[in-house]
Protein backbone atom coordinates (compact mmCIF):
# COMPACT_ATOMS: atom_id res chain seq x y z
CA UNK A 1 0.00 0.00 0.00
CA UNK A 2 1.17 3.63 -1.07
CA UNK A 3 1.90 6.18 1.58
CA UNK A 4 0.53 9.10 0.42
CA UNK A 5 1.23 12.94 2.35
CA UNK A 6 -1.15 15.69 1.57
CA UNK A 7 -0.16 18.96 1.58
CA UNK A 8 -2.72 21.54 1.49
CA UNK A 9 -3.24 25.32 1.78
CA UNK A 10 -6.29 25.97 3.96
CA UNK A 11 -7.72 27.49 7.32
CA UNK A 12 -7.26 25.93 10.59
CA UNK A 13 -11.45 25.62 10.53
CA UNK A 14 -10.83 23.36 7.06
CA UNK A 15 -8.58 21.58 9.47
CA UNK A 16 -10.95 20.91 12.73
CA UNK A 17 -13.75 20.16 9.66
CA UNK A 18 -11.23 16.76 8.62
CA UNK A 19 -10.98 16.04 12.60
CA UNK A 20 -14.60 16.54 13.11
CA UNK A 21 -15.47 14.13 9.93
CA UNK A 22 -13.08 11.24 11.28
CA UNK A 23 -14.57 11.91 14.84
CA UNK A 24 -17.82 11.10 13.86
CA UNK A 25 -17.00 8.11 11.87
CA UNK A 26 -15.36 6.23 14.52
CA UNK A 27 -18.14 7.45 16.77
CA UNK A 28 -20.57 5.43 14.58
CA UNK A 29 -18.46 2.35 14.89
CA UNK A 30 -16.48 3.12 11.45
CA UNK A 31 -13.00 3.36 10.69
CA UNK A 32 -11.53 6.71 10.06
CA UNK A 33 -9.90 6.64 7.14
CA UNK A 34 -5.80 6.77 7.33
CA UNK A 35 -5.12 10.46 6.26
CA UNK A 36 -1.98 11.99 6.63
CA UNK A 37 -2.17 15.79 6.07
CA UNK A 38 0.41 18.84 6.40
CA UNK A 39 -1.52 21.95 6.55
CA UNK A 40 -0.19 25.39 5.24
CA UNK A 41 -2.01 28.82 5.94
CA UNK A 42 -1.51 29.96 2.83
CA UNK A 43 0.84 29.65 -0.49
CA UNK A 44 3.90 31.66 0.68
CA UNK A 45 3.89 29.29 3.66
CA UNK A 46 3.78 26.59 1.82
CA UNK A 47 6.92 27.72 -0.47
CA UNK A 48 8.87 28.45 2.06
CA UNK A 49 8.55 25.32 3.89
CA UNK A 50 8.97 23.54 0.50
CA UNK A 51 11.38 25.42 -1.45
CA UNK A 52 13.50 23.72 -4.57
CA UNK A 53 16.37 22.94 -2.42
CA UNK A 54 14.23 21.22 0.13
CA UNK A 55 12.55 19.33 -2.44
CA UNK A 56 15.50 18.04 -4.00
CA UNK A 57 16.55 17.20 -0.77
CA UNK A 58 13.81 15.24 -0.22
CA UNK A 59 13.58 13.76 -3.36
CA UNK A 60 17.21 12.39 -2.82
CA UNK A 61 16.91 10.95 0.09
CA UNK A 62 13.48 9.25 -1.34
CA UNK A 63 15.59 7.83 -4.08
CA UNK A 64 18.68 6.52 -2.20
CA UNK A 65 17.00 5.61 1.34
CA UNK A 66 17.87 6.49 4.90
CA UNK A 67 20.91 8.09 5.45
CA UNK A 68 22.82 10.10 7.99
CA UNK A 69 22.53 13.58 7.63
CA UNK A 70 26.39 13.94 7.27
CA UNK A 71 25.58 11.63 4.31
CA UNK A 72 22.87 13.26 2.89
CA UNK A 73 24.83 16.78 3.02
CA UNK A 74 27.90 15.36 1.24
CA UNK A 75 25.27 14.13 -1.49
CA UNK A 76 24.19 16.99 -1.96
CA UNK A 77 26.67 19.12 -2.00
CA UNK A 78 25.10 21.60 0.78
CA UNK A 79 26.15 23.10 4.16
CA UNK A 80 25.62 20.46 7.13
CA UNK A 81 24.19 23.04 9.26
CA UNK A 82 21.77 23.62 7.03
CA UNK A 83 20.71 20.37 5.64
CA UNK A 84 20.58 19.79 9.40
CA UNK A 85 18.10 22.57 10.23
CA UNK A 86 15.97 21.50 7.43
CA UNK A 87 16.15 17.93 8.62
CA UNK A 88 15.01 19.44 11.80
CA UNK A 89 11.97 21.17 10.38
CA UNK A 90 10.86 18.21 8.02
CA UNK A 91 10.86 16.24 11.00
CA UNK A 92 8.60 18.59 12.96
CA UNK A 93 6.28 18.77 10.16
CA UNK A 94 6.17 14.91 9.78
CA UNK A 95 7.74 14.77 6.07
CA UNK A 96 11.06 13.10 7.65
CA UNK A 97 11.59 10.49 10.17
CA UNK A 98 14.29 9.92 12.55
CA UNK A 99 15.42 6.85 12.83
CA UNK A 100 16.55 5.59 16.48
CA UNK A 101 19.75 4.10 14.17
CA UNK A 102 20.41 7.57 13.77
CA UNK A 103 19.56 7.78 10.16
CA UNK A 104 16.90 9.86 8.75
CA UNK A 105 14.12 8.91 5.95
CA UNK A 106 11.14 9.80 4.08
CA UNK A 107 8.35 8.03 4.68
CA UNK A 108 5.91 8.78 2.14
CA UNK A 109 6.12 6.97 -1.74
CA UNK A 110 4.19 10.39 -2.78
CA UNK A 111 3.78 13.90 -1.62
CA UNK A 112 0.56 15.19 -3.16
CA UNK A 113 -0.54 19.02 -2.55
CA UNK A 114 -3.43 20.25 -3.74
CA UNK A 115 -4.27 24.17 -3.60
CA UNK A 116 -7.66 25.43 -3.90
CA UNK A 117 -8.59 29.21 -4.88
C-alpha cells in the first residue's frame, strides 16, 4: 500500500472540519480513514517550507534511502548546518523520520498538494 502525504493550503477551521469528519466516523463504529495531512495557511507558507532545495533534498533521500545527515549533506553538496536545520523542520512537520539508528528517511512513496482558490 502507497503512503501518500497531503499537503494543502487551507484554514485551521478546514482543518478541525477533517478532525470533526473522522470523529464522527469512529463514533458510529467506522473506521476513520488513514489520512496523513500537512496543513499550510496559505501559499507563501507553503513555499517556504517547501522550497526547490528542500525538495530536491527530499527527493534524494526518497531515491537513495535512509541516510545520515552527514551523508545526505555530502550528497548533496550543501552546508551540514543547514541540511541539518531543514532535517530538523521536516521532521517537525512529519515529512522526515528519525530513525533511532540515527539515520533519517522519508516516509511517504508520494507527496501530493493540492491548492484550492
Amino acid at each position: 500500500m502507497s503512503r501518500v502525504m497531503d499537503v494543502r493550503v487551507g484554514t485551521a477551521a478546514e482543518a478541525l472540519d477533517r478532525f470533526e469528519d473522522a470523529w464522527n466516523r469512529a463514533a458510529e463504529g467506522g473506521a476513520p480513514a488513514p489520512s496523513s495531512v500537512l496543513s499550510f495557511p496559505d501559499l507563501p507558507a507553503l513555499l517556504k517550507a517547501l522550497t526547490p532545495a528542500r525538495w530536491r533534498m527530499l527527493e534524494r533521500l526518497r531515491a537513495e534511502g535512509p541516510m545520515t545527515i552527514f551523508a545526505l549533506a555530502k550528497r548533496l553538496g550543501r552546508d551540514y548546518k543547514n541540511v541539518h536545520t531543514d532535517i530538523t523542520r521536516f521532521a517537525s512537520l512529519g515529512l522526515v523520520e528519525r530513525r533511532r539508528d540515527g539515520l533519517v528517511a522519508v516516509p511517504w512513496d508520494a507527496v501530493r498538494a493540492e491548492l484550492r482558490l
